[in-house]
N, C-alpha and C. Protein backbone atom coordinates (compact mmCIF):
# COMPACT_ATOMS: atom_id res chain seq x y z
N UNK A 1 57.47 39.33 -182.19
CA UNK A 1 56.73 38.08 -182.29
C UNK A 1 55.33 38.33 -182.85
N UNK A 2 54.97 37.26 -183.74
CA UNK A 2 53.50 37.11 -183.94
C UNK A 2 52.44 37.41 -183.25
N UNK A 3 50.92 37.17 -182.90
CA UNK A 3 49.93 37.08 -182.05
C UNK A 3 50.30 35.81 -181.39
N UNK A 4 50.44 34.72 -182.35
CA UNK A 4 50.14 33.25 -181.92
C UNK A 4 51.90 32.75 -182.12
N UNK A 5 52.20 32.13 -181.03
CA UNK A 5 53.67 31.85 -181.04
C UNK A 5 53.47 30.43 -181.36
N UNK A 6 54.02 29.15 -182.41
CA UNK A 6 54.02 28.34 -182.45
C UNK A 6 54.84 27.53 -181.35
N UNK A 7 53.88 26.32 -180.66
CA UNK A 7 54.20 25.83 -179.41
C UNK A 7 54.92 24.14 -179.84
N UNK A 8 55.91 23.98 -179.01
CA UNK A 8 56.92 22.73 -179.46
C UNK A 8 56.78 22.24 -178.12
N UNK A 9 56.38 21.64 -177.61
CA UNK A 9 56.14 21.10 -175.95
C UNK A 9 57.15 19.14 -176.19
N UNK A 10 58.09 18.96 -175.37
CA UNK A 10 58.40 18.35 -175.13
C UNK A 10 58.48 17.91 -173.78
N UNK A 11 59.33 16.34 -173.67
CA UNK A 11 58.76 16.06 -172.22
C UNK A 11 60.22 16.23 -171.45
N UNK A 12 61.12 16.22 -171.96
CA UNK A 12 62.87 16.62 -171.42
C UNK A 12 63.86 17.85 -171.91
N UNK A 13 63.22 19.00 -172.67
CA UNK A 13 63.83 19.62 -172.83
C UNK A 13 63.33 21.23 -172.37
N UNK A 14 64.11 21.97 -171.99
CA UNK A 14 64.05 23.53 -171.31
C UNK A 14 64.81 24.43 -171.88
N UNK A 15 64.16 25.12 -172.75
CA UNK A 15 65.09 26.46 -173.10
C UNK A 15 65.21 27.89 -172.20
N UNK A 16 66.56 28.30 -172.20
CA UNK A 16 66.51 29.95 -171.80
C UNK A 16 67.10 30.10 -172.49
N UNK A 17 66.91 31.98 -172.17
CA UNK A 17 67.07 33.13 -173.10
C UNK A 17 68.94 33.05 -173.27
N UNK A 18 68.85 33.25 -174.82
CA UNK A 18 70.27 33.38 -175.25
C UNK A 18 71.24 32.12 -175.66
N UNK A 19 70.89 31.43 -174.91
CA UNK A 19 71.00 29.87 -175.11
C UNK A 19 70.71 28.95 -176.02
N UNK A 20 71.44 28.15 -177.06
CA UNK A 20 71.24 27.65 -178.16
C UNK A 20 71.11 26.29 -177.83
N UNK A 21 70.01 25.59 -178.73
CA UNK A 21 69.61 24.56 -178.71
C UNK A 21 69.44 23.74 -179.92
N UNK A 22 70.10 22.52 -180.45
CA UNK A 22 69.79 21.89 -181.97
C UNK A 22 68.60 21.29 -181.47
N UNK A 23 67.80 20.72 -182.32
CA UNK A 23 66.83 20.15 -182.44
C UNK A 23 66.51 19.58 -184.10
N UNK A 24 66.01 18.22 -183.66
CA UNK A 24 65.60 17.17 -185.03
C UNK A 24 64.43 17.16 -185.29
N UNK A 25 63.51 17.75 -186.42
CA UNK A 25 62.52 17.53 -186.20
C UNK A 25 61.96 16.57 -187.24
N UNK A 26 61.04 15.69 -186.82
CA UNK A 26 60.60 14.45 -188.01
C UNK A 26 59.09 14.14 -187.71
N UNK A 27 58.26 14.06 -186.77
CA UNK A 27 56.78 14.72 -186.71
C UNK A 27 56.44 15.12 -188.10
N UNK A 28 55.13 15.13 -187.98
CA UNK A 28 54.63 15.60 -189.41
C UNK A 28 53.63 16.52 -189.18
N UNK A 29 53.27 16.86 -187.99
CA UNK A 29 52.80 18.41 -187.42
C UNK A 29 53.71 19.25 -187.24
N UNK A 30 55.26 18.67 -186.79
CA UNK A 30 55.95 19.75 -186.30
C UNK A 30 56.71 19.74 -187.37
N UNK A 31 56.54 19.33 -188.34
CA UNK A 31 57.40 19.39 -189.86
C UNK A 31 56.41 20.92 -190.65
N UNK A 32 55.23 20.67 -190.04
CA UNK A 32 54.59 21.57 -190.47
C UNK A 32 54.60 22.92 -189.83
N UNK A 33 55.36 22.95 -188.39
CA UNK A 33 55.23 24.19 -187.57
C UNK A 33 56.52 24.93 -188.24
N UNK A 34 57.75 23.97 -188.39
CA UNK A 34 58.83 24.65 -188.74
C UNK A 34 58.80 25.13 -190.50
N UNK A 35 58.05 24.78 -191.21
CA UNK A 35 58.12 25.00 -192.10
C UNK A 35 57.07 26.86 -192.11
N UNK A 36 56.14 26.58 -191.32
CA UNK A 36 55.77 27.77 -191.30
C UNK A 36 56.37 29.26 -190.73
N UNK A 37 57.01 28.60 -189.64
CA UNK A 37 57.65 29.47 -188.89
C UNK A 37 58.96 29.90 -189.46
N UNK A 38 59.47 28.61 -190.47
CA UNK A 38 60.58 29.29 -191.43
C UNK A 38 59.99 30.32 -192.33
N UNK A 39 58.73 30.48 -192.74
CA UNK A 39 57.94 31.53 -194.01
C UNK A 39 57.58 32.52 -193.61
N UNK A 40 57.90 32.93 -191.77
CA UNK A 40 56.99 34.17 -190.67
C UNK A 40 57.77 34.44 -190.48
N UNK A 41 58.74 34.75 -188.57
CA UNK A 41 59.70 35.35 -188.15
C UNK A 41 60.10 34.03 -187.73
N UNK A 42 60.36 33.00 -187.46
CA UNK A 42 61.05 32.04 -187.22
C UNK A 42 61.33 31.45 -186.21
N UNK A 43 59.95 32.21 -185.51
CA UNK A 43 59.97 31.83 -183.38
C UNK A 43 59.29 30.59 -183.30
N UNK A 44 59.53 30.09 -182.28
CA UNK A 44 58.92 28.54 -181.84
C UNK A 44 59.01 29.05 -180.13
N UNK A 45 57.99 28.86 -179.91
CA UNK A 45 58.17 28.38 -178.15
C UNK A 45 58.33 26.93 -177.34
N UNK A 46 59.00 27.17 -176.86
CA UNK A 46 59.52 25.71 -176.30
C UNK A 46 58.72 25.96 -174.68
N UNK A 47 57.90 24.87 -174.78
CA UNK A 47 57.42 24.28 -173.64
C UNK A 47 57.63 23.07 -173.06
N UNK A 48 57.49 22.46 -171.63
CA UNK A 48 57.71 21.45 -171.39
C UNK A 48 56.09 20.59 -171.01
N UNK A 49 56.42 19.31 -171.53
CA UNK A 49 54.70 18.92 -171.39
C UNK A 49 54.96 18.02 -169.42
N UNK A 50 53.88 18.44 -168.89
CA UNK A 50 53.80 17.94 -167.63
C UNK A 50 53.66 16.25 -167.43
N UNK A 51 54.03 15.91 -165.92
CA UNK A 51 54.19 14.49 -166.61
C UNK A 51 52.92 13.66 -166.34
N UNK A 52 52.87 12.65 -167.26
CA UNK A 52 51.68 11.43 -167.77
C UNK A 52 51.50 12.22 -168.80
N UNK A 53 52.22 12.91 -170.28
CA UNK A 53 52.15 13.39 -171.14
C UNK A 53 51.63 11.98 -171.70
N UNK A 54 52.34 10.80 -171.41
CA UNK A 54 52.51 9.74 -172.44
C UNK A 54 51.23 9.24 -172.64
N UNK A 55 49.78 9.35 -172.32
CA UNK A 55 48.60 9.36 -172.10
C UNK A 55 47.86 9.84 -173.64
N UNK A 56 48.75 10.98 -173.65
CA UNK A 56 47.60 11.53 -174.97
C UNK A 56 48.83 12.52 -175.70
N UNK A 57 50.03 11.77 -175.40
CA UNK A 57 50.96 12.58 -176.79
C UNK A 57 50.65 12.95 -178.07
N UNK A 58 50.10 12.30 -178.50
CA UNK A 58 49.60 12.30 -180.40
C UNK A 58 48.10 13.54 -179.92
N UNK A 59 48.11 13.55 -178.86
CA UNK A 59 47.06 14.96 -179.02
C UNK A 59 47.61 15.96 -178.26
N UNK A 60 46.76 16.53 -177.24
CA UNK A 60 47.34 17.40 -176.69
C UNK A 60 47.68 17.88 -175.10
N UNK A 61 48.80 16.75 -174.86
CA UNK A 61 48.78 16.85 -172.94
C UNK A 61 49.46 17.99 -172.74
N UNK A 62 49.05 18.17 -171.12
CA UNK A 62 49.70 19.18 -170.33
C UNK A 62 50.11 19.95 -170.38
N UNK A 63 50.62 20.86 -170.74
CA UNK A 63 52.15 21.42 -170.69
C UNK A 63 52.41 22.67 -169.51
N UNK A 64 53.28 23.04 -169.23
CA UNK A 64 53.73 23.78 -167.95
C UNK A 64 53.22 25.39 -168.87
N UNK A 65 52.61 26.36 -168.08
CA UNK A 65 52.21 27.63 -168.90
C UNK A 65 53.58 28.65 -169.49
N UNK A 66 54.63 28.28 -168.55
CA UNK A 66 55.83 29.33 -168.97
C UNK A 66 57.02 28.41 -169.49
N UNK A 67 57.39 29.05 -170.78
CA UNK A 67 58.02 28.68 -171.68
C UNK A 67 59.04 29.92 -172.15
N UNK A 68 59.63 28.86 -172.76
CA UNK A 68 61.11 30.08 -173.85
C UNK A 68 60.62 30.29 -174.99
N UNK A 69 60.59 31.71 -175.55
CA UNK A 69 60.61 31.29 -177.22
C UNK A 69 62.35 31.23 -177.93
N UNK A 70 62.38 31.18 -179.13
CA UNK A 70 63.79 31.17 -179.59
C UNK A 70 63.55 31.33 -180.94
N UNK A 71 64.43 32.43 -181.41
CA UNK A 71 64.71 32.13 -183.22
C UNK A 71 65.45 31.25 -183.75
N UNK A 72 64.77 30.64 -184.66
CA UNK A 72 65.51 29.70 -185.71
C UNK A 72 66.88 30.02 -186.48
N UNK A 73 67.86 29.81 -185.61
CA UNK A 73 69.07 30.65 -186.56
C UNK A 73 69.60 29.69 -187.95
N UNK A 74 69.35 28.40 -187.73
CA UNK A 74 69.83 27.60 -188.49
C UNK A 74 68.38 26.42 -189.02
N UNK A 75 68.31 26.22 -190.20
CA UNK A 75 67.10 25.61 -190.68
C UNK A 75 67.69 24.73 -191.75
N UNK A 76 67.90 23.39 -192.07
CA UNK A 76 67.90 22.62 -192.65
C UNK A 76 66.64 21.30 -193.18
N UNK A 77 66.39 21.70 -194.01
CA UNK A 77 65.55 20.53 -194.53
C UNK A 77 66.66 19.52 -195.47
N UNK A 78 66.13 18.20 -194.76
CA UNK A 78 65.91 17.18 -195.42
C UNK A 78 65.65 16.37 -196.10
N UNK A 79 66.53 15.16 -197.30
CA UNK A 79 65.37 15.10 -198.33
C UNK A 79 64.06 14.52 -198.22
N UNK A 80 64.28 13.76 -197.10
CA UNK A 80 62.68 12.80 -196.54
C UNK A 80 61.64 14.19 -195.97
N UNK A 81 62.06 15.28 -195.98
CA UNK A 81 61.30 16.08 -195.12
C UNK A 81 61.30 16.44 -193.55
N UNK A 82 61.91 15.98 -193.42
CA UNK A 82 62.92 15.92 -191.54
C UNK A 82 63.86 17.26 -191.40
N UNK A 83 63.61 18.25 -190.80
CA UNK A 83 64.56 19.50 -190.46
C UNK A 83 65.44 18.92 -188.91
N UNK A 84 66.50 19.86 -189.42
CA UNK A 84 67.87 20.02 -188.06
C UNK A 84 67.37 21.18 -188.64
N UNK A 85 67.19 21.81 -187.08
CA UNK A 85 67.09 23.49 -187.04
C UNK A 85 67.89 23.93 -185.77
N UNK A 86 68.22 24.76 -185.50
CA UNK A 86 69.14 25.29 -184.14
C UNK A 86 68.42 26.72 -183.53
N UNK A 87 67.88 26.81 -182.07
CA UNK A 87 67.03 27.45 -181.73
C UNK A 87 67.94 28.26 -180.89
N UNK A 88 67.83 30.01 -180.92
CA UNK A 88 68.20 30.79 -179.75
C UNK A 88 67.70 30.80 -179.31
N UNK A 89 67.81 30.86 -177.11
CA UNK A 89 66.76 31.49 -176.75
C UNK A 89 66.47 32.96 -176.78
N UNK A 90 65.36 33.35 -176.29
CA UNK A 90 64.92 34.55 -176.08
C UNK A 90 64.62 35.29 -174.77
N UNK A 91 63.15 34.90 -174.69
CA UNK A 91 62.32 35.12 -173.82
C UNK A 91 61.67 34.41 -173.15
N UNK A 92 61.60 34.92 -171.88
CA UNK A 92 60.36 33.83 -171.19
C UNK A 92 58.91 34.32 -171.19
N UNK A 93 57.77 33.32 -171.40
CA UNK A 93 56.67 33.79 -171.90
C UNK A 93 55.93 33.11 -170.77
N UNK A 94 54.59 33.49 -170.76
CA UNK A 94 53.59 32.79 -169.70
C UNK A 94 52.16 32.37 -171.17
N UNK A 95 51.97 31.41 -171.39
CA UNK A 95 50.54 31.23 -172.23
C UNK A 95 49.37 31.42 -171.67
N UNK A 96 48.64 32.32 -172.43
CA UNK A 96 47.12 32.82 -172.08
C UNK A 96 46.39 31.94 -172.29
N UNK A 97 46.40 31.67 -173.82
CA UNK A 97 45.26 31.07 -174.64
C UNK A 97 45.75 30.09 -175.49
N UNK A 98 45.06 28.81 -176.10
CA UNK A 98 45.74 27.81 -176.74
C UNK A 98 44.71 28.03 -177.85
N UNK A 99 45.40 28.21 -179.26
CA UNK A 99 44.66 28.03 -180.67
C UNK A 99 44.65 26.70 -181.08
N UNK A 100 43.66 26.07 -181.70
CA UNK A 100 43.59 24.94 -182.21
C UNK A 100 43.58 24.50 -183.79
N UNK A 101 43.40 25.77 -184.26
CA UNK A 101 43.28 25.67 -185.52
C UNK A 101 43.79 25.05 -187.03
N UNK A 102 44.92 24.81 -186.57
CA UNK A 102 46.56 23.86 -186.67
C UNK A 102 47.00 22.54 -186.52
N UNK A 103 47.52 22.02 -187.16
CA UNK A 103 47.95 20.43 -186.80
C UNK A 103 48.49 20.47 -185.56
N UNK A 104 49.44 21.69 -184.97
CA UNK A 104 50.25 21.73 -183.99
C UNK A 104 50.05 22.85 -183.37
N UNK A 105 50.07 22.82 -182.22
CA UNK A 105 49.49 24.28 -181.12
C UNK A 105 50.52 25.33 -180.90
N UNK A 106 49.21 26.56 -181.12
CA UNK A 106 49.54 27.77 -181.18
C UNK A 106 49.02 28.38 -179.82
N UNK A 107 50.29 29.64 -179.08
CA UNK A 107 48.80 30.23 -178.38
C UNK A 107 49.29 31.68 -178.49
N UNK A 108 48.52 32.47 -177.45
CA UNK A 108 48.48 33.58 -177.19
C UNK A 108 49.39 33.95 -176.11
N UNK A 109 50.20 34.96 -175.64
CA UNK A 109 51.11 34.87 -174.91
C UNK A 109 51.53 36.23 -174.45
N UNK A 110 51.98 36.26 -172.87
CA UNK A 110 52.95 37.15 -172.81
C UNK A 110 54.27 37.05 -172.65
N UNK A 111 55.04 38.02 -172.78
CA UNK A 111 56.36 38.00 -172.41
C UNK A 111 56.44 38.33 -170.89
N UNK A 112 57.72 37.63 -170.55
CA UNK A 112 58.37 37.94 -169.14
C UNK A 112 59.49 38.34 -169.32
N UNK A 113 59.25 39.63 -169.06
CA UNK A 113 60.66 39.95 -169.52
C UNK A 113 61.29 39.91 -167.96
N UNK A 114 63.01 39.95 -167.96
CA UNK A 114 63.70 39.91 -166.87
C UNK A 114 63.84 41.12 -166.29
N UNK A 115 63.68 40.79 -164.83
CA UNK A 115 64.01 42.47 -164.32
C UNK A 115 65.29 42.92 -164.44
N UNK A 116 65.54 44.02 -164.29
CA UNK A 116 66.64 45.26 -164.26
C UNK A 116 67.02 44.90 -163.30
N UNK A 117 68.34 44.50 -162.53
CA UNK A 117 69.33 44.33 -161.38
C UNK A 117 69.91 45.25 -160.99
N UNK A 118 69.45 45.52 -159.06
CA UNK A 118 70.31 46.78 -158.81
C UNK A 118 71.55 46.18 -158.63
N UNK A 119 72.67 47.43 -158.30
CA UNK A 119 73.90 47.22 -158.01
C UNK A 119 74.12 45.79 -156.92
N UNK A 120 73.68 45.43 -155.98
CA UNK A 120 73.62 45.10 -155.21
C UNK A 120 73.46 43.55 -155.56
N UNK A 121 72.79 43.55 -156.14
CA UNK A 121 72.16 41.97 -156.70
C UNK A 121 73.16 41.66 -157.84
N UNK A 122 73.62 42.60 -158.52
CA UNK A 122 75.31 42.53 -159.21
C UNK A 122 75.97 41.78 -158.29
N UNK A 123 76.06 42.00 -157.69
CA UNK A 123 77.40 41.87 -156.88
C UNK A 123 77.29 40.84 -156.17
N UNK A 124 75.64 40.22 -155.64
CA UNK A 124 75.53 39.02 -154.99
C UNK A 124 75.87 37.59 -156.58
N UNK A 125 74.83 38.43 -157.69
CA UNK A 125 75.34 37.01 -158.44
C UNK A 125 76.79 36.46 -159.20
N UNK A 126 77.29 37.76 -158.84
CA UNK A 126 79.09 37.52 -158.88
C UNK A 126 79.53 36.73 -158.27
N UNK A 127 78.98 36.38 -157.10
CA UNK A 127 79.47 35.48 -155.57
C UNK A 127 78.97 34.50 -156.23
N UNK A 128 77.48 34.22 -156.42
CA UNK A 128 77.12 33.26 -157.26
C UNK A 128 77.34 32.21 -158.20
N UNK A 129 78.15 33.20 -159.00
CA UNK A 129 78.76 32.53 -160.28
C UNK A 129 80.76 32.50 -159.17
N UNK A 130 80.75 32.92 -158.93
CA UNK A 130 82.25 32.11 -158.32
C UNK A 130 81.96 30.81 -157.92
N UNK A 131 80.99 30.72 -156.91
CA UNK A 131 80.38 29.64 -156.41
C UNK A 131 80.35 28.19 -157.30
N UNK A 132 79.90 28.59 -158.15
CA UNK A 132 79.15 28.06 -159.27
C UNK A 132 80.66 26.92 -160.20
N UNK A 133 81.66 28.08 -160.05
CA UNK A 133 82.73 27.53 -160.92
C UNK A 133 83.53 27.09 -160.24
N UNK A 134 83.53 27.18 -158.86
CA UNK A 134 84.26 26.40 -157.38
C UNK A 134 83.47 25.01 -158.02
N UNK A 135 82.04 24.84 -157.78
CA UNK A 135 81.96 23.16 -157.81
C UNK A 135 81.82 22.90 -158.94
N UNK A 136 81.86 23.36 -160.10
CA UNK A 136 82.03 22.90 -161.57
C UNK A 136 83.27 22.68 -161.85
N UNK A 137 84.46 23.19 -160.99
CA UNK A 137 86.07 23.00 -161.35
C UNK A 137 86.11 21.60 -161.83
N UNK A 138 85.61 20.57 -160.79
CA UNK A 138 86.66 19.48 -160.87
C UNK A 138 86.34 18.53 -162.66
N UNK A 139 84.65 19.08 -162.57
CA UNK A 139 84.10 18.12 -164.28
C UNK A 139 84.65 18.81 -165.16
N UNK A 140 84.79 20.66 -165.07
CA UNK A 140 85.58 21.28 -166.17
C UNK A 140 86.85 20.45 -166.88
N UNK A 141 87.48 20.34 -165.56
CA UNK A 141 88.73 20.30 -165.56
C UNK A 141 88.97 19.00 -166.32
N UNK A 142 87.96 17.88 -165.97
CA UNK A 142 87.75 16.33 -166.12
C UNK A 142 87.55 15.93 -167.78
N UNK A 143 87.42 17.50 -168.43
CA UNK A 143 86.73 17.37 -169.77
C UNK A 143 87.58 18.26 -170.58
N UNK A 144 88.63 18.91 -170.16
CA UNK A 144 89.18 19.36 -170.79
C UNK A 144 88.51 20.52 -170.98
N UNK A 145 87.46 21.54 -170.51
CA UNK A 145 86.82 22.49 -171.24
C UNK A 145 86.95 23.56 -169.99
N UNK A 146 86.52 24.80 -170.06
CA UNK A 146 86.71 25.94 -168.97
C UNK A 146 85.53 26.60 -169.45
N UNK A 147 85.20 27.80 -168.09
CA UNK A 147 84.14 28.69 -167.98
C UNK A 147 84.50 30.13 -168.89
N UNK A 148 84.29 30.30 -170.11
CA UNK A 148 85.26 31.48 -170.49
C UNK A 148 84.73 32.67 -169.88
N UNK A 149 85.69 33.18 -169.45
CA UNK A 149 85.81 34.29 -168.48
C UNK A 149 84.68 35.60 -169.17
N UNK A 150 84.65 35.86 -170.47
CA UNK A 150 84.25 37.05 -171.13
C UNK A 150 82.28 36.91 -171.22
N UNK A 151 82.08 35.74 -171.18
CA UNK A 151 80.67 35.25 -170.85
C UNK A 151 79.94 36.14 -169.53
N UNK A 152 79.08 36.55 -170.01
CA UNK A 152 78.31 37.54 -168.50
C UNK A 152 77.47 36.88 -168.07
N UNK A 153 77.42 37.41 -166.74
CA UNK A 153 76.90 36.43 -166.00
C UNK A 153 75.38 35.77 -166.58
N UNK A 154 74.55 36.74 -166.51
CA UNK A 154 73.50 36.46 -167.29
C UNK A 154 73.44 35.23 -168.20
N UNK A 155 74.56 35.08 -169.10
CA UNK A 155 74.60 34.20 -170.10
C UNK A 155 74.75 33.06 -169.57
N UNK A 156 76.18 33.09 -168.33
CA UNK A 156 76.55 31.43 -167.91
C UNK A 156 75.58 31.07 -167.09
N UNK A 157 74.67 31.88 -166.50
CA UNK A 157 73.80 31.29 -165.27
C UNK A 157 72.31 30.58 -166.43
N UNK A 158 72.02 30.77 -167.24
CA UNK A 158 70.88 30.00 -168.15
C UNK A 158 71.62 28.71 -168.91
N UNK A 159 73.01 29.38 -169.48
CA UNK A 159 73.78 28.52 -170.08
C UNK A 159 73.76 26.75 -169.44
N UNK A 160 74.16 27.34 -167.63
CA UNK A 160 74.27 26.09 -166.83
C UNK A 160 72.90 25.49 -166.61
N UNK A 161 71.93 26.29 -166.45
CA UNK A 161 70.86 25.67 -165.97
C UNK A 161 70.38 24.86 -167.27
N UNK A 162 70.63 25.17 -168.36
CA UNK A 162 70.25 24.13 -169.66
C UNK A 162 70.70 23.58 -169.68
N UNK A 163 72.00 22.85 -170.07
CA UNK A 163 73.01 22.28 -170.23
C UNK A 163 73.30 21.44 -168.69
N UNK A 164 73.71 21.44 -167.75
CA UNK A 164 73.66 20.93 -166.82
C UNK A 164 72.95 19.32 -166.62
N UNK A 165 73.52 18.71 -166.15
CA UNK A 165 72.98 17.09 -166.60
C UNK A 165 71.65 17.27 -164.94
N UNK A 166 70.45 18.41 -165.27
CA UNK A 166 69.64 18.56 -164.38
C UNK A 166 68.09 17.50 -164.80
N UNK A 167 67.36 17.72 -163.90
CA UNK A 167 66.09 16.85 -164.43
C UNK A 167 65.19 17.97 -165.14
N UNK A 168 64.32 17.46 -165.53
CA UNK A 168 63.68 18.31 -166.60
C UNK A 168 62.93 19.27 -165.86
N UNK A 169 62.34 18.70 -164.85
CA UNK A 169 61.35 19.56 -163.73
C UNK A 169 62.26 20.36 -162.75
N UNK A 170 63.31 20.05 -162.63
CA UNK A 170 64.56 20.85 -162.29
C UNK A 170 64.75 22.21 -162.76
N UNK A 171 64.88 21.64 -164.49
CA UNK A 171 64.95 23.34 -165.08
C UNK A 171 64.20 23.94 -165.31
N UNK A 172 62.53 23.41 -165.60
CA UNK A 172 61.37 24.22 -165.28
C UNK A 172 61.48 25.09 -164.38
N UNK A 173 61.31 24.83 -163.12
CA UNK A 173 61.58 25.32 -161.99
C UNK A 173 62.24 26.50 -161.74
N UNK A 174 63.50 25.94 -162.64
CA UNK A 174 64.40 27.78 -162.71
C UNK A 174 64.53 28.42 -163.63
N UNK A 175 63.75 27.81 -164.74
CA UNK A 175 63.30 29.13 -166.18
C UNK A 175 62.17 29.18 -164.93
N UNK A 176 61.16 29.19 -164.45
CA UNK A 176 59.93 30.27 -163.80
C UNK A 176 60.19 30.83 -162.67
N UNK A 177 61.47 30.85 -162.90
CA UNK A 177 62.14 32.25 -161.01
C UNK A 177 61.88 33.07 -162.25
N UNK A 178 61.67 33.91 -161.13
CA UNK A 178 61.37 35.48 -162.03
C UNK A 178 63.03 36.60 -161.62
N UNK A 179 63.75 36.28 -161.58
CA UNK A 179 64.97 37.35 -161.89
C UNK A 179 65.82 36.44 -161.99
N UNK A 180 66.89 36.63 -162.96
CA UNK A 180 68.46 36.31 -162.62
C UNK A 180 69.02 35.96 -161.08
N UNK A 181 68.69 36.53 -160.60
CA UNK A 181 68.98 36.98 -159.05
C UNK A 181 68.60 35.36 -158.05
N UNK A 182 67.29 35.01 -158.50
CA UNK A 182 66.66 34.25 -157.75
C UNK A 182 67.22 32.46 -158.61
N UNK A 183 67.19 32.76 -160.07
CA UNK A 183 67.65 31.78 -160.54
C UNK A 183 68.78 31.28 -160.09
N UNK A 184 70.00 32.72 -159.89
CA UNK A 184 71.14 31.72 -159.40
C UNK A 184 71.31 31.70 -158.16
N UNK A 185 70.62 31.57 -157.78
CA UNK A 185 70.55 31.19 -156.16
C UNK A 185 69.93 30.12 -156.25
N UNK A 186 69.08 29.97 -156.89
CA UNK A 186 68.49 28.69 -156.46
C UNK A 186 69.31 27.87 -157.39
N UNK A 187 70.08 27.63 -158.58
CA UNK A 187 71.18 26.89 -158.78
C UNK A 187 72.29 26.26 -158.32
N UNK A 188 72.39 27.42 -157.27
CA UNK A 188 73.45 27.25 -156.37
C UNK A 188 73.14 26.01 -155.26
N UNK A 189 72.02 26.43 -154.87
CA UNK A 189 71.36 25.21 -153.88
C UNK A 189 71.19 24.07 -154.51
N UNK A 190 70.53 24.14 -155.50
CA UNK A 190 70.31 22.45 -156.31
C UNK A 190 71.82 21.70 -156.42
N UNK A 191 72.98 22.63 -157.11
CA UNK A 191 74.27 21.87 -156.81
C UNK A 191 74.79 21.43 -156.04
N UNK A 192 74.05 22.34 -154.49
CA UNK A 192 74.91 22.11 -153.55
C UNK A 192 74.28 20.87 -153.01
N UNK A 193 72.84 20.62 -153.10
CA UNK A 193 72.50 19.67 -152.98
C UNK A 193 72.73 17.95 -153.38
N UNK A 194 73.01 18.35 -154.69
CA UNK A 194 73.50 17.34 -155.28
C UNK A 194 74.85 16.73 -154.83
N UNK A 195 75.80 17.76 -154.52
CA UNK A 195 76.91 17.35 -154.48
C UNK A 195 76.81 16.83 -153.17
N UNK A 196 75.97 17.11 -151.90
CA UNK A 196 75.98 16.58 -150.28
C UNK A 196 75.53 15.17 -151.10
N UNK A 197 74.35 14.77 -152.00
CA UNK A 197 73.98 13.77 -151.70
C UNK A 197 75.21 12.62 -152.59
N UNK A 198 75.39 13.20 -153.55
CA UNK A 198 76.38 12.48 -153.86
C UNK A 198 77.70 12.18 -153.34
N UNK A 199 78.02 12.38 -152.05
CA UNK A 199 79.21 12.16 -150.74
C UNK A 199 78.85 11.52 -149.92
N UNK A 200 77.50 11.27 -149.81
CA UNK A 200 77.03 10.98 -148.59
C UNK A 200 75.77 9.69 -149.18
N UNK A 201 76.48 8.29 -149.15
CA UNK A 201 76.34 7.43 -149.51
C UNK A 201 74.50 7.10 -148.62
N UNK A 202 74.07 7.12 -149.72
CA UNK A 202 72.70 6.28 -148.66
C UNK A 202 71.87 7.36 -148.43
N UNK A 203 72.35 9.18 -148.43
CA UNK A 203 71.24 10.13 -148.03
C UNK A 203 69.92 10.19 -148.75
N UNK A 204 70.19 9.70 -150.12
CA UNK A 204 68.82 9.87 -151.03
C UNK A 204 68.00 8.52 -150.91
N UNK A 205 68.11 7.76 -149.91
CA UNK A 205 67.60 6.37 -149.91
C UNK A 205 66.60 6.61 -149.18
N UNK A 206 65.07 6.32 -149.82
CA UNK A 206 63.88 6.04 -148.26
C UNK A 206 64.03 4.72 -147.84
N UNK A 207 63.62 4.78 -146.64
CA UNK A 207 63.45 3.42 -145.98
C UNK A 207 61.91 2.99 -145.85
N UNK A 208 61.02 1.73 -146.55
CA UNK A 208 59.82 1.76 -146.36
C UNK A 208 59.64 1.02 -145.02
């Protein structure tokens, strides 16, 4: 990566590492980020902007400090000037510093990289991911589609947490666990959560 990772902050979307993402872009700052980042190495960091973004969108709200970056594997321009580009993830990053220098924000950054898993923590997120495809059976099944078996764990546990019809502050939350380990555990709970409240007619209701 660059010094300065070009920053894409949206208000509903979460990337992890390995994990592919399309994206439309039609902005005319961020027409300008992808065009640059198509002429460099082709990274974009995906951030999520915190909420009451809608306050000062056209400048520069919030955004959460840890983000994904991803390479541009696929780049299409448009004849109006509008790109479909398709983003891998990568890495998870924490932002230092914000550059301004740009129509569209740049910053300074580190990487987070994932820890090394002992044997042990193998073997718990195995349980994990069984878990995982116990309460995903019945929508798999509902859609015609399956968990392919050859996918490591690593992959299906970010895979779900993107993809997953979760809230946005949801998947924040578990792109900034710091191991594999902790992510799918705490996946495990958010499903399991979901699925009590969704049986149990009336549990998510306050009473004023």
């Amino acid at each position: 990566m660059s010094d300065l990772l070009p920053l894409f902050p949206l208000p509903n979307v979460v990337l992890f590492p390995n994990v592919f993402l399309p994206l439309h872009i039609f902005e005319p700052r961020y027409r300008e980020m992808v065009a640059d980042a198509a002429a460099s190495d082709r990274m974009i960091g995906m951030v999520l902007l915190r909420p009451g973004w809608e306050r000062d969108y056209e400048g520069r709200p919030a955004i959460y400090p840890i983000g994904c970056s991803g390479v541009m594997t696929h780049v299409e321009k448009l004849p109006d000037g509008r790109y479909n580009l398709v983003l891998r993830g990568l890495e998870r990053f924490r932002i230092l510093e914000e550059d301004h220098e740009r129509s569209y924000r740049r910053a300074t950054f580190e990487p987070l990289h994932e820890q090394s898993l002992p044997h042990q923590d193998r073997v718990a997120i195995r349980r994990h991911r069984e878990k995982l495809e116990t309460m995903l059976a019945p929508a798999i099944i509902g859609n015609e589609a399956k968990i392919p078996a050859a996918m490591s764990d690593e992959d299906l546990i970010n895979a779900l947490a993107q993809y997953l019809d979760l809230e946005p502050l949801e998947k924040q939350a578990l792109l900034e666990k710091e191991s594999l380990m902790s992510r799918a555990g705490s996946l495990v709970e958010l499903l399991e959560m979901k699925i009590m409240i969704a049986r149990t007619p009336g549990l998510s209701t306050v009473t004023h």
